[in-house]
Structures are given as C-alpha cells and as structure tokens.
C-alpha atoms as a PDB file:
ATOM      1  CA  UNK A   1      80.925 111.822 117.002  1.00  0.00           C
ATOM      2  CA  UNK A   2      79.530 108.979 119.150  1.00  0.00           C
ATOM      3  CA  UNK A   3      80.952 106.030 120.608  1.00  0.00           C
ATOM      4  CA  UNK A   4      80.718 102.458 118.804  1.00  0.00           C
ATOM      5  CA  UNK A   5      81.926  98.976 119.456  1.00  0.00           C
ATOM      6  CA  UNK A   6      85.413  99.598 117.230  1.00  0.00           C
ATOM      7  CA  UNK A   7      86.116 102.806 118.737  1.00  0.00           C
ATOM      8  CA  UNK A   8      85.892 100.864 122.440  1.00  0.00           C
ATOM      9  CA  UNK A   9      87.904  97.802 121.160  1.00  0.00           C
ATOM     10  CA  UNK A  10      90.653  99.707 119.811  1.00  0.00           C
ATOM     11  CA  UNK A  11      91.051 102.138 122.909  1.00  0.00           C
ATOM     12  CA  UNK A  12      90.660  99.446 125.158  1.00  0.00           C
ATOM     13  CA  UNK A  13      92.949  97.210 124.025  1.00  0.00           C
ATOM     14  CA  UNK A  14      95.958  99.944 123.169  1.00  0.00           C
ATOM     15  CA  UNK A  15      95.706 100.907 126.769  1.00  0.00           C
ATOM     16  CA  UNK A  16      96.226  97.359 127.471  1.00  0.00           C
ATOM     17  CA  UNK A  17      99.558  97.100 125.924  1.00  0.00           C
ATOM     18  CA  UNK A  18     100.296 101.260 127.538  1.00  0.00           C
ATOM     19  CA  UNK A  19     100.775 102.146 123.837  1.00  0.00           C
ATOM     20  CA  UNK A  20      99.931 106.006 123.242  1.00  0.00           C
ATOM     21  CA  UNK A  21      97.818 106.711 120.415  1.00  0.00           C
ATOM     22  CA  UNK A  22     100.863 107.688 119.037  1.00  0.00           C
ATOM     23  CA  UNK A  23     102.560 104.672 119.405  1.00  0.00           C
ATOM     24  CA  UNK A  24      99.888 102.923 117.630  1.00  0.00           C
ATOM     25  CA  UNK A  25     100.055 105.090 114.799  1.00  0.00           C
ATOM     26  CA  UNK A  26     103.559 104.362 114.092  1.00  0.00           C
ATOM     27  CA  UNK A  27     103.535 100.222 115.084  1.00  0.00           C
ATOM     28  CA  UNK A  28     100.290 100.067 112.319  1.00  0.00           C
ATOM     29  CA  UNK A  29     101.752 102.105 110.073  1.00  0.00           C
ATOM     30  CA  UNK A  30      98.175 104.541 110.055  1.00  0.00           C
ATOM     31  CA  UNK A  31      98.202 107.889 110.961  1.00  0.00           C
ATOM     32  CA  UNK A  32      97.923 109.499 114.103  1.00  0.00           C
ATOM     33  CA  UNK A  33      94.989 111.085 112.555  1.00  0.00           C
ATOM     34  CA  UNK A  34      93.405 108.059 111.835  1.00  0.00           C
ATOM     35  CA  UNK A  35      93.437 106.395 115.337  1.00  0.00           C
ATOM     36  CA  UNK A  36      92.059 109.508 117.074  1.00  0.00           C
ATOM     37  CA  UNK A  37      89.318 109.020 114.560  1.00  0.00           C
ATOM     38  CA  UNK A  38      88.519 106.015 115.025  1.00  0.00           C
ATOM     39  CA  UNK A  39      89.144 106.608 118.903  1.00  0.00           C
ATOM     40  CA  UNK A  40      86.736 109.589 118.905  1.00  0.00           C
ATOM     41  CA  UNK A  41      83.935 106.988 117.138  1.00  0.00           C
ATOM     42  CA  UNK A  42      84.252 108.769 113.386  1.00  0.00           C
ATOM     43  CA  UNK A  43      81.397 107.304 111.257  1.00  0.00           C
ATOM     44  CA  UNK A  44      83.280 107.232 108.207  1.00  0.00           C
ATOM     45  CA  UNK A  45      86.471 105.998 108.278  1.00  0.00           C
ATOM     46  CA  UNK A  46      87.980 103.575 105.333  1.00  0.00           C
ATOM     47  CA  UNK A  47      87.698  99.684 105.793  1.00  0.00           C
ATOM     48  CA  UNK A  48      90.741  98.920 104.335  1.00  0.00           C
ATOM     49  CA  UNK A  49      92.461 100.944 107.471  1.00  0.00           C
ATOM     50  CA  UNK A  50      89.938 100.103 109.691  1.00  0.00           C
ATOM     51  CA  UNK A  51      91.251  96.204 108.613  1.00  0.00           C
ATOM     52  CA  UNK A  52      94.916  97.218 108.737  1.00  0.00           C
ATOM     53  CA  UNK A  53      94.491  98.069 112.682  1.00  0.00           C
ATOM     54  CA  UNK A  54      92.253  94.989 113.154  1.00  0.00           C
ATOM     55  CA  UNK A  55      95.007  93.195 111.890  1.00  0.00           C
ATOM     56  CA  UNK A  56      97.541  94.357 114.250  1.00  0.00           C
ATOM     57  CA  UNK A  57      95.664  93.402 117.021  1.00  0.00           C
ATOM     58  CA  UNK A  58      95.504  89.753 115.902  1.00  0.00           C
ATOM     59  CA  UNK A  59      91.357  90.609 115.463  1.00  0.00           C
ATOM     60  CA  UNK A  60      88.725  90.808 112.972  1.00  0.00           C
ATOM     61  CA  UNK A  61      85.587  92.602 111.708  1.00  0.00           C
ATOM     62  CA  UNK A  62      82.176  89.820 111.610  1.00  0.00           C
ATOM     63  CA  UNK A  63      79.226  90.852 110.315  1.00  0.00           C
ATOM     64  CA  UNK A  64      76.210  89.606 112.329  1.00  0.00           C
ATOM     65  CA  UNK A  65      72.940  89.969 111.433  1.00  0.00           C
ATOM     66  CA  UNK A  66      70.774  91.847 114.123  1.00  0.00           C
ATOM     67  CA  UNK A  67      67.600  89.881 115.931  1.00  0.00           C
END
C-alpha cells in the first residue's frame, strides 16, 4: 500500500490532537480497521467513510483537475 495525500492528512492531523488511532476510531464512530487503512494509504476504501472522517476533522474532499 502506498502513501497518498488522505492517508498524510488524517495521520497528521490525529497526532495533532495526541489521539491514538484508536481514539479516532471510537470519536468517528469508524472502525479501528478502517483508520489503519486509510493510515497505511489503502486504495480502496468507501467514500462515504472516507467523508464521515473528513467530517470530523471540520475538512473536505475537492476534486481538482490536474495541469
């Protein structure tokens, strides 16, 4: 699994507020499953979830068209 811009947000910015992974889990109401997932830069993971933890975070997926 390789590292992406979500994956680096989401780690980032838990660390930030010293939440554990698991801590996260249980605040979003997502799995613990989930979050290392996404953490570990997963390809596929749902949108709807993906949203969900956005959410929490006050933050939100753009799409940008690349140049």
């Amino acid at each position: 699994m390789r590292d992406n811009p979500i994956a680096n947000y989401v780690r980032t910015t838990r660390k930030k507020m010293k939440m554990t992974q698991k801590d996260l889990a249980d605040f979003s109401g997502l799995s613990l499953h989930f979050i290392q997932n996404l953490e570990q830069g997963k390809e596929s993971l749902q949108l709807d979830k993906v949203n969900q933890l956005l959410n929490y975070f006050n933050a939100e997926l753009i799409v940008k068209e690349r140049r």
